[in-house]
Protein backbone atom coordinates (compact mmCIF):
# COMPACT_ATOMS: atom_id res chain seq x y z
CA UNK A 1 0.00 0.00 0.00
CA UNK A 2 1.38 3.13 -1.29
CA UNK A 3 1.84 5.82 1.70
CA UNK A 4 -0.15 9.58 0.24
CA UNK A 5 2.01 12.57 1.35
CA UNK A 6 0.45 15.27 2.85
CA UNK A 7 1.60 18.70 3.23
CA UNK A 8 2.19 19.73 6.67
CA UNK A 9 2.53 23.50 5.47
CA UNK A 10 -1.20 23.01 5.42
CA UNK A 11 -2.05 22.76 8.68
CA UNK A 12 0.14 24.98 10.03
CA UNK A 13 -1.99 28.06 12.35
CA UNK A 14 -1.80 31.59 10.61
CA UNK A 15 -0.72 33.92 13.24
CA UNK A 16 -0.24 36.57 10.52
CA UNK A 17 -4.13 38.05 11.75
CA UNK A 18 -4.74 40.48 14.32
CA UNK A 19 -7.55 41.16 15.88
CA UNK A 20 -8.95 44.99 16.40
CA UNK A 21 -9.07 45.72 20.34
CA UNK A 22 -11.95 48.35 19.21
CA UNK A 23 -13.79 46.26 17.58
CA UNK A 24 -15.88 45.41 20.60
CA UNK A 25 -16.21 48.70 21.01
CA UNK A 26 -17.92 49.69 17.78
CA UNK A 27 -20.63 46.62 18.06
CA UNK A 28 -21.75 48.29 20.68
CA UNK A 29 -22.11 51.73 19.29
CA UNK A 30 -23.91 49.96 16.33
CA UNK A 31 -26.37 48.67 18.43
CA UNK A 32 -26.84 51.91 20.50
CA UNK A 33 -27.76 53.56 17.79
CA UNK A 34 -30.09 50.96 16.34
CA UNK A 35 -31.49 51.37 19.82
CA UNK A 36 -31.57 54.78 19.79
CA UNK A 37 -33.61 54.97 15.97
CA UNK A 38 -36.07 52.54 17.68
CA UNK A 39 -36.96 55.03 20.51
CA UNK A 40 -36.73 58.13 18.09
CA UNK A 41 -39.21 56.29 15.90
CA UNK A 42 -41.72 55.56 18.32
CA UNK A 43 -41.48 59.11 19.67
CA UNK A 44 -42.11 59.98 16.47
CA UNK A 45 -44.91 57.38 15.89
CA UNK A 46 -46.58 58.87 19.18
CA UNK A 47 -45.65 62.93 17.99
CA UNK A 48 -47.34 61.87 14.62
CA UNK A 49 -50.16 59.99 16.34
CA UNK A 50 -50.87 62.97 18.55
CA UNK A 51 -50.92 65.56 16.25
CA UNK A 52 -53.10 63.96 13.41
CA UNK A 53 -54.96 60.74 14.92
CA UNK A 54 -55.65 60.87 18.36
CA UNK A 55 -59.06 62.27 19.20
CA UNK A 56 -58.69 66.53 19.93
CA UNK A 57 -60.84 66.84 23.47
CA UNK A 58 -63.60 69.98 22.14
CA UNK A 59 -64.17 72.49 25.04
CA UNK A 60 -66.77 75.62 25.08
CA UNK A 61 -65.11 78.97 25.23
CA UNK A 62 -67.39 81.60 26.97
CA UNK A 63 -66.61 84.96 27.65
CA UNK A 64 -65.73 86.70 30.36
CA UNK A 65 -68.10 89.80 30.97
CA UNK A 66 -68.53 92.35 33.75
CA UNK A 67 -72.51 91.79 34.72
CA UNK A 68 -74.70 93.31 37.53
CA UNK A 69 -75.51 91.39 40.74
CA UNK A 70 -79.06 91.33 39.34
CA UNK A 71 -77.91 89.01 36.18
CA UNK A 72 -76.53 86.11 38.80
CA UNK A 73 -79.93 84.14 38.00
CA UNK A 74 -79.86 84.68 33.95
CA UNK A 75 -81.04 81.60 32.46
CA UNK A 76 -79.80 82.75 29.22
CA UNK A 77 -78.34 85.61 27.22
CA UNK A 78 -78.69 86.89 23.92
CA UNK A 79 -77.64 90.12 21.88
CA UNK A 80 -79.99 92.30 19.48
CA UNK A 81 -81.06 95.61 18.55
CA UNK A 82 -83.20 97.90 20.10
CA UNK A 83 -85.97 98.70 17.41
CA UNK A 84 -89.23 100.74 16.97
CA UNK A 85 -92.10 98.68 16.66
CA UNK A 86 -94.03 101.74 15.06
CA UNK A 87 -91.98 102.95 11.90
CA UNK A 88 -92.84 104.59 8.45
CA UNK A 89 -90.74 105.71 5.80
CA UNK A 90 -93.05 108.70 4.06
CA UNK A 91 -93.25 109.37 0.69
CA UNK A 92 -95.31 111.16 -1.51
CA UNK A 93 -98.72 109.66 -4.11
CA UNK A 94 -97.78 112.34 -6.38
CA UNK A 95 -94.79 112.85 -8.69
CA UNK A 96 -93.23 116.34 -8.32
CA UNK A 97 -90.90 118.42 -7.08
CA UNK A 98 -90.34 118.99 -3.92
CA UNK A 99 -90.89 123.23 -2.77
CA UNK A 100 -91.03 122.81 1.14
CA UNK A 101 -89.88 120.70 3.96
CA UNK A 102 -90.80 121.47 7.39
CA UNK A 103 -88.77 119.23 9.72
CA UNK A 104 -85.21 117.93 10.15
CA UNK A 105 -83.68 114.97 11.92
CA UNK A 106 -85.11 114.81 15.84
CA UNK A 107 -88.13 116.56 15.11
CA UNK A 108 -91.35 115.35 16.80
CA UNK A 109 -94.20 114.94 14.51
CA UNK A 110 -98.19 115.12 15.27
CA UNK A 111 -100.36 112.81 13.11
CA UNK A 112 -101.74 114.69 10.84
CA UNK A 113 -99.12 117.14 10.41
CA UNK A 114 -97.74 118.46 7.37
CA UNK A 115 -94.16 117.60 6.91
CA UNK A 116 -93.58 118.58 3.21
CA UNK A 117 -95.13 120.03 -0.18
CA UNK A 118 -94.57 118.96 -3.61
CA UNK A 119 -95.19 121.78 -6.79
CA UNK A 120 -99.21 121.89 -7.14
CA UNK A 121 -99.44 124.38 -9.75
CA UNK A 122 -100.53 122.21 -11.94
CA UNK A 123 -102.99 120.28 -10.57
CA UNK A 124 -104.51 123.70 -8.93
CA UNK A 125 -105.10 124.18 -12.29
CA UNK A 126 -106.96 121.41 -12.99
CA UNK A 127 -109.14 121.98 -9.82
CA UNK A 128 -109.82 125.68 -10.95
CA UNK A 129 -110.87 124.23 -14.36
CA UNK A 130 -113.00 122.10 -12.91
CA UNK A 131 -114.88 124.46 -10.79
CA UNK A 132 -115.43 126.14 -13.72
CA UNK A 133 -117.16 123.79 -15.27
CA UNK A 134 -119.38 122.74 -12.87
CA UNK A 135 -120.78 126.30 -12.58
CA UNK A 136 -121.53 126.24 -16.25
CA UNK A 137 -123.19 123.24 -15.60
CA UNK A 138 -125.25 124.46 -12.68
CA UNK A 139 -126.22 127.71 -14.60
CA UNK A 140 -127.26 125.35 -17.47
CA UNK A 141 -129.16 123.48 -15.42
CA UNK A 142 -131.55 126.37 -14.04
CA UNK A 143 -132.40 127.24 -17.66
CA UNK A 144 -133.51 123.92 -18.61
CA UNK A 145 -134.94 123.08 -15.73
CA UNK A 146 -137.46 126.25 -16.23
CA UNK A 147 -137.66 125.13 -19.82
CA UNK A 148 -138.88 121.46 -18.86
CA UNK A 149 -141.54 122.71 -16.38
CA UNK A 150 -142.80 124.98 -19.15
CA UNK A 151 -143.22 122.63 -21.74
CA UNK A 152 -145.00 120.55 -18.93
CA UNK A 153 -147.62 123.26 -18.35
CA UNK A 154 -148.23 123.80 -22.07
CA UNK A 155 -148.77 120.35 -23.02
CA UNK A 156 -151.31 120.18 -19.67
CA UNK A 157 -152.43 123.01 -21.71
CA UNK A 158 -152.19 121.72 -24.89
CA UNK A 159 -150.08 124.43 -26.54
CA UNK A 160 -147.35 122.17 -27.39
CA UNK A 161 -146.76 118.91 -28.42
CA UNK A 162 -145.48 115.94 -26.13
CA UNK A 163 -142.58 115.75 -28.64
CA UNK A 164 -141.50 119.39 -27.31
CA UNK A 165 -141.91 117.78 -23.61
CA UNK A 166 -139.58 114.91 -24.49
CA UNK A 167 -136.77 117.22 -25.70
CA UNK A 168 -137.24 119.11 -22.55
CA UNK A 169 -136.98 116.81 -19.95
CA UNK A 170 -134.09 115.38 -22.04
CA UNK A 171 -132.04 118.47 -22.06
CA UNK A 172 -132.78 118.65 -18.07
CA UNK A 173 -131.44 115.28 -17.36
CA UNK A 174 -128.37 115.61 -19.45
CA UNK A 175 -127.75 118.90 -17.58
CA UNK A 176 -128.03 116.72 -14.17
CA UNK A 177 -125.59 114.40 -15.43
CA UNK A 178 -122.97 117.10 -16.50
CA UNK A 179 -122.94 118.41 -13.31
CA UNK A 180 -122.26 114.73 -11.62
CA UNK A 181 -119.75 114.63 -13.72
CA UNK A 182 -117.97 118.58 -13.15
CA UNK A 183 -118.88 117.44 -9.83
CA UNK A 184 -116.67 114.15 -9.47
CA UNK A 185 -113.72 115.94 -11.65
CA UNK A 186 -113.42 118.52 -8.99
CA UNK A 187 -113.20 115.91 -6.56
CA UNK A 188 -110.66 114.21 -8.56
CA UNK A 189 -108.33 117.62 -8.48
CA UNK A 190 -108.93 117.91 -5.02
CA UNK A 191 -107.56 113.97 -3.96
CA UNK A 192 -104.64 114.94 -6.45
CA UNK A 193 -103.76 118.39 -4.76
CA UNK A 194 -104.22 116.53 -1.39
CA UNK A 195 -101.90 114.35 -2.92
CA UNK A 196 -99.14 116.66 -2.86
CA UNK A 197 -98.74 117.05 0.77
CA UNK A 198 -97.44 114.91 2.98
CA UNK A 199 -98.45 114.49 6.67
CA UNK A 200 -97.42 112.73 9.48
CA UNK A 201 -99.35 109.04 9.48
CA UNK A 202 -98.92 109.10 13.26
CA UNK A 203 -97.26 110.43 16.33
CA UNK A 204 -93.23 110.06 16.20
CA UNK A 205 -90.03 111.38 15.80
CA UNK A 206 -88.14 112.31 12.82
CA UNK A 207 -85.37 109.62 12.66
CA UNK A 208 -84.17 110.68 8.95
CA UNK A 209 -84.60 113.03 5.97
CA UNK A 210 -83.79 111.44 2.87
CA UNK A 211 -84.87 114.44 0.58
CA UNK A 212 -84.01 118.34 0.31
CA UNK A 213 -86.15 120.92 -1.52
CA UNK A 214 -85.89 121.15 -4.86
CA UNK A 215 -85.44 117.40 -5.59
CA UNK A 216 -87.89 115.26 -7.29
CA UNK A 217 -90.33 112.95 -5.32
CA UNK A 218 -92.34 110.17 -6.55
CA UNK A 219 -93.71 107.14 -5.09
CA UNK A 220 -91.22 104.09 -5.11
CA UNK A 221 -88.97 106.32 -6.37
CA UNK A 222 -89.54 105.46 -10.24
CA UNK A 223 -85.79 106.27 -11.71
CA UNK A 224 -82.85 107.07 -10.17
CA UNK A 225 -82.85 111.11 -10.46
CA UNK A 226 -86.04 110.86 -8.04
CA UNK A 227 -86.37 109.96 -4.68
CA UNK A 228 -88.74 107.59 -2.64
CA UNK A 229 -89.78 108.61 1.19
CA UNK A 230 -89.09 112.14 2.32
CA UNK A 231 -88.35 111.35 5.88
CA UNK A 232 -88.68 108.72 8.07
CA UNK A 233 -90.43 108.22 11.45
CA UNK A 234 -90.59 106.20 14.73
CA UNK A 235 -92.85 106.28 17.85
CA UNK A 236 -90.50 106.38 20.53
CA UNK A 237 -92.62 104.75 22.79
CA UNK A 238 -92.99 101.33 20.92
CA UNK A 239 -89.04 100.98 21.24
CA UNK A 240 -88.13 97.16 22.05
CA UNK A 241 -85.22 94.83 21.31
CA UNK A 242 -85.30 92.12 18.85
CA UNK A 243 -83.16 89.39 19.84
CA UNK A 244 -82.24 85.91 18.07
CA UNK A 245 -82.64 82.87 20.29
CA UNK A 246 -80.59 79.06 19.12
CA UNK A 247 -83.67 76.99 18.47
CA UNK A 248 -82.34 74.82 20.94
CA UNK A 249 -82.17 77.23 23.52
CA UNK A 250 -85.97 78.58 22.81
CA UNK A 251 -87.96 75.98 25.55
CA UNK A 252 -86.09 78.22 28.17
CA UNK A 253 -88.17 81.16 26.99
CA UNK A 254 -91.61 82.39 28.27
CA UNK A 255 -93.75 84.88 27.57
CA UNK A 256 -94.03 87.72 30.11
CA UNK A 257 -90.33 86.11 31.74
CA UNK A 258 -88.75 89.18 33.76
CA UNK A 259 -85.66 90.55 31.29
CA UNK A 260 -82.53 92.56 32.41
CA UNK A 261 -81.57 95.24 29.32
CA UNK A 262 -78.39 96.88 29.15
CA UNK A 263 -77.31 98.49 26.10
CA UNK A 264 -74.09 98.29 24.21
CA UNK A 265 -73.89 102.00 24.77
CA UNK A 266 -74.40 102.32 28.29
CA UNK A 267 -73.13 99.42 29.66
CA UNK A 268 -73.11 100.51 33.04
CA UNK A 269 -77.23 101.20 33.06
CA UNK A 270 -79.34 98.16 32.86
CA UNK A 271 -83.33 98.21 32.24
CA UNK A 272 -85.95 96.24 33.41
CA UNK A 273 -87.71 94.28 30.51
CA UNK A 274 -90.15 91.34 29.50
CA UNK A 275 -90.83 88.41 27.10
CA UNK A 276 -93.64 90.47 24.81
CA UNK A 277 -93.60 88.04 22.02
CA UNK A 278 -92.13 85.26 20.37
CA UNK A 279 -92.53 85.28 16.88
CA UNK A 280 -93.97 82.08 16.01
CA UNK A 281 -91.63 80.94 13.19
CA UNK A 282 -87.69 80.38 12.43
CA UNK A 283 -84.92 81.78 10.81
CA UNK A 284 -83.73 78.95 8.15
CA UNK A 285 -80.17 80.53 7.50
CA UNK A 286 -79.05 81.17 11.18
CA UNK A 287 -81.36 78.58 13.09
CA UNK A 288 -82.51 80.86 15.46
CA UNK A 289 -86.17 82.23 16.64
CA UNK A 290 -87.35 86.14 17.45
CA UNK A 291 -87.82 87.19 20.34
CA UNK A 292 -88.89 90.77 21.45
CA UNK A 293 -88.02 92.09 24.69
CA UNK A 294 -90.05 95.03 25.91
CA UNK A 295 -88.39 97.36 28.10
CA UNK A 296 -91.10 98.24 31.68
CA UNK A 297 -89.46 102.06 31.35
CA UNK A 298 -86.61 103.53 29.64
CA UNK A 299 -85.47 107.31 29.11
CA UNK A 300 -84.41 109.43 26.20
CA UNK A 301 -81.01 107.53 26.29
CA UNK A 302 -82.56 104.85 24.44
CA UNK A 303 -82.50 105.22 21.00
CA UNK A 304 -83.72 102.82 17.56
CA UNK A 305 -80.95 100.47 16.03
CA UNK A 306 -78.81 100.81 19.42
CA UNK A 307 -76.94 97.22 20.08
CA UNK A 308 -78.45 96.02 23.00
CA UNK A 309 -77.42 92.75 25.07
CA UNK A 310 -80.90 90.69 26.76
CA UNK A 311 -80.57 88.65 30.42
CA UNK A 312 -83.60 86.13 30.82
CA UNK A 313 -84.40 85.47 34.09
CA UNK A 314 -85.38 82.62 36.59
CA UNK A 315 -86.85 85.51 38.60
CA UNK A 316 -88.12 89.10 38.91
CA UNK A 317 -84.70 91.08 40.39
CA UNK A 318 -84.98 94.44 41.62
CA UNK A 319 -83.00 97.04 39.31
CA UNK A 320 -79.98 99.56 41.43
CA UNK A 321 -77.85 101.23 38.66
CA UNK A 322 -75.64 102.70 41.60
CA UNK A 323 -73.85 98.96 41.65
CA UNK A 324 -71.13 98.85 40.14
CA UNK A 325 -70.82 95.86 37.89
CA UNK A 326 -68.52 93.25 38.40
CA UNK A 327 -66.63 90.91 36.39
CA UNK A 328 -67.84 87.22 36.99
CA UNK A 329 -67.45 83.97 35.26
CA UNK A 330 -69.19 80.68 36.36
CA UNK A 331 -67.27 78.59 39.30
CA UNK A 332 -67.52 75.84 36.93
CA UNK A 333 -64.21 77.49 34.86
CA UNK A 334 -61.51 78.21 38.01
CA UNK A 335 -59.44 75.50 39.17
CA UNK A 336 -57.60 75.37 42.46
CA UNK A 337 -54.33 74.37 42.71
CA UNK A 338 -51.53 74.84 44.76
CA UNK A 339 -53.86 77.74 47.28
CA UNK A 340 -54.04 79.53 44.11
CA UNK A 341 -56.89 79.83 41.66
CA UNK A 342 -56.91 79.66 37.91
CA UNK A 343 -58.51 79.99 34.21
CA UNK A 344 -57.69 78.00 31.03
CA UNK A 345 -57.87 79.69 27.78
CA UNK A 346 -57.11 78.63 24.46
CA UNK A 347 -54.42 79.96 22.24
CA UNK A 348 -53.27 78.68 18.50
CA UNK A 349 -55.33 75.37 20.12
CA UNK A 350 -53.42 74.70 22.99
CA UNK A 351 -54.43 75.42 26.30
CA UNK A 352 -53.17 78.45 28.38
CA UNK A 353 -53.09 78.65 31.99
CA UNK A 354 -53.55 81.76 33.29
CA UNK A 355 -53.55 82.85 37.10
CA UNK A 356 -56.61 84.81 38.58
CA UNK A 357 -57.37 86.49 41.78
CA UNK A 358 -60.68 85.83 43.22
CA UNK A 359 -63.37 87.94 45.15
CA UNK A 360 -67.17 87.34 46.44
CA UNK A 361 -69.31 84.83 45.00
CA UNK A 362 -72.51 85.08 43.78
CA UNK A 363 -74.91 81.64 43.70
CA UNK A 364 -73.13 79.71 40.53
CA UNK A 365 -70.56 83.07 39.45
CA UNK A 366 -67.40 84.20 40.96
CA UNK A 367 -65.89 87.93 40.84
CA UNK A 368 -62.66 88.09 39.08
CA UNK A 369 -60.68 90.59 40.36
CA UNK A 370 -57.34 90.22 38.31
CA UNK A 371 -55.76 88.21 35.78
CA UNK A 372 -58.34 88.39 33.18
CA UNK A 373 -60.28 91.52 31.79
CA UNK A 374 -63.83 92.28 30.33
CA UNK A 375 -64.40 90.34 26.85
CA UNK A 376 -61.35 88.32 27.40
CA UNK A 377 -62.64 84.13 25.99
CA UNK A 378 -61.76 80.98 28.29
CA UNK A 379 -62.99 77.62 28.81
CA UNK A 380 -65.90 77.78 30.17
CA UNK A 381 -66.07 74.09 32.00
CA UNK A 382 -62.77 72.67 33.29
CA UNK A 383 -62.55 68.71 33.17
CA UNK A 384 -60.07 66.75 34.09
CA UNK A 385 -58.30 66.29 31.38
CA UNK A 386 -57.83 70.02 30.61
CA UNK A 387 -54.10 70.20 31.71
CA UNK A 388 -51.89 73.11 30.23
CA UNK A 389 -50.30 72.42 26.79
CA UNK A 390 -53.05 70.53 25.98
CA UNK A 391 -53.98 70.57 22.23
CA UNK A 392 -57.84 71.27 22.17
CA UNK A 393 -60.76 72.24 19.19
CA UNK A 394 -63.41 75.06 20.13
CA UNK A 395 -67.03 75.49 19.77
């Protein structure tokens, strides 16, 4: 048997390699970094999931508004405008221009009063014409009258023929007629001369004057060179405010519920009012229903289209202008923390916490002394989950 050879070369170890001390060293930086992507991505998983998928809480932002202690027990609140229930725009039946104007803006009217003239020289014309006419007539008429109980007598008589009679009595009525009729024309002048003055429909005040003398009136204002009402008027004692009510909000409503008025204007006066009427349909558009507020008294101060903001009431409250109001905000948005009290508002859609400083409190509000001013918005119920930094959606 024939003994292989091997080569022992083969076998022998390599000691030619090396191996890299930091070698260790970098395994472990690779897999601190992988690591470190791994945490990056899920904070950015969770960043990504916060921001665009996870359900935004919704919170109500109210506003913050200095009231009187006589609006503690408002069921609800709603703005309108204070409005004359007893308004007229006047213009003229006749087309003509317009030679005299006696009233300006602030002017109080009398009905039946005449505010302004139009030209009439034309239709006194027609009226003198007519006049004349009807005297003609009624001269006419004596004549043939005279004639007709003639002809009567002398065919009684028989010195004239019935034929004669019949021309007569025709001649007389035709006479009557004429005059009916010179009659009814003069009457027609007189509606158009009494046409070209304008009175006062009722009792009021001159809100506006939307025409000067020497400008041409007609009714509805047929082109543009010609204007429609003269002036317009109000009764200033059928002033109340129109407000718009949510129709889901309208079941809290009553007639004759007591009302607390305070104007945009005066905000520091505040009149007692009622529920006068609810007008019984709704607005489409804005989802809302009319209500009128009547006011029990108000002075001079109170004037048409003023801005006006209505209190409903649980209860009949006794009205003291010499209170100062104060600014209060239900108890329901303050939170305590720390011995300290505070609001939550919302800005770019993340909450804000803002410190407040707290005074009396009155049955379900609570005066705000500082930290927050009149007409500043915040949340208007505070949940738990409302924590600063929080990213929120209004309604």
């Amino acid at each position: 048997m024939e003994t292989q050879n091997f080569d022992l070369n083969s076998l022998r170890i390599d000691r030619s390699f090396k191996q890299d001390p930091n070698s260790n060293f970098k395994k472990i930086l690779k897999f601190a970094a992988v690591i470190a992507g791994v945490i990056l991505g899920l904070f950015l998983i969770i960043f990504l999931y916060n921001q665009f998928l996870a359900p935004v809480p919704e919170v109500k932002l109210i506003t913050a508004a200095s009231q009187s202690q006589q609006q503690t027990n408002t069921t609800l609140t709603a703005s309108g405008y204070v409005v004359a229930q007893r308004k007229a725009a006047i213009a003229s039946k006749a087309t003509g221009r317009l030679i005299y104007l006696g009233v300006v803006e602030g002017d109080k009217v009398l009905k039946g009063q005449v505010i302004a003239r139009i030209e009439d020289s034309d239709i006194l014309a027609v009226l003198n014409e007519a006049k004349a006419n009807l005297n003609f007539y009624e001269a006419d008429l004596k004549e043939a009258e005279n004639n007709f109980k003639r002809q009567q007598k002398l065919v009684s008589e028989g010195a004239s023929t019935p034929f004669e009679l019949e021309r007569a009595e025709a001649v007389y009525l035709k006479t009557l007629a004429a005059i009916e009729m010179a009659k009814a024309s003069v009457k027609t002048a007189e509606v158009n001369l009494e046409n070209t003055v304008i009175r006062a429909p009722f009792n009021g005040t001159v809100l506006t004057k939307n025409a000067d003398i020497g400008e041409v009136v007609a009714p509805f204002a047929a082109s543009a060179s010609s204007r429609g009402a003269v002036v317009t008027i109000a009764d200033m004692n059928s002033l109340q405010v129109e407000t718009d009510v949510s129709e889901s909000s309208i079941e809290k409503i009553l007639p004759g519920q007591p009302c607390l008025i305070v104007l945009d204007a005066y905000s520091d006066q505040s009149y007692s009012g009622f529920v006068d009427k609810i007008v019984p349909t709704a607005d489409r558009s804005k989802a809302t229903v009319m209500v009128k507020v009547g006011f029990k008294s108000y002075d001079s101060r109170v004037l048409p289209e003023m801005s006006a903001k209505v209190s409903f009431l649980s209860e009949e409250v006794k009205i003291d202008n010499s209170v100062k109001p104060l600014l209060l905000i239900p108890g329901s948005s303050i939170r305590a923390k720390d011995g300290k009290s505070f609001v939550y508002s919302v800005k770019d859609s993340y909450v804000v916490e803002i410190e407040v400083q707290t005074g009396s409190k009155l049955n379900d509000f609570v005066e705000i002394v500082s930290g927050i001013k009149d007409g500043d918005k915040i949340i208007g119920s505070i949940r738990d989950e409302i924590v600063p930094g929080l990213k929120v959606k209004t309604n």
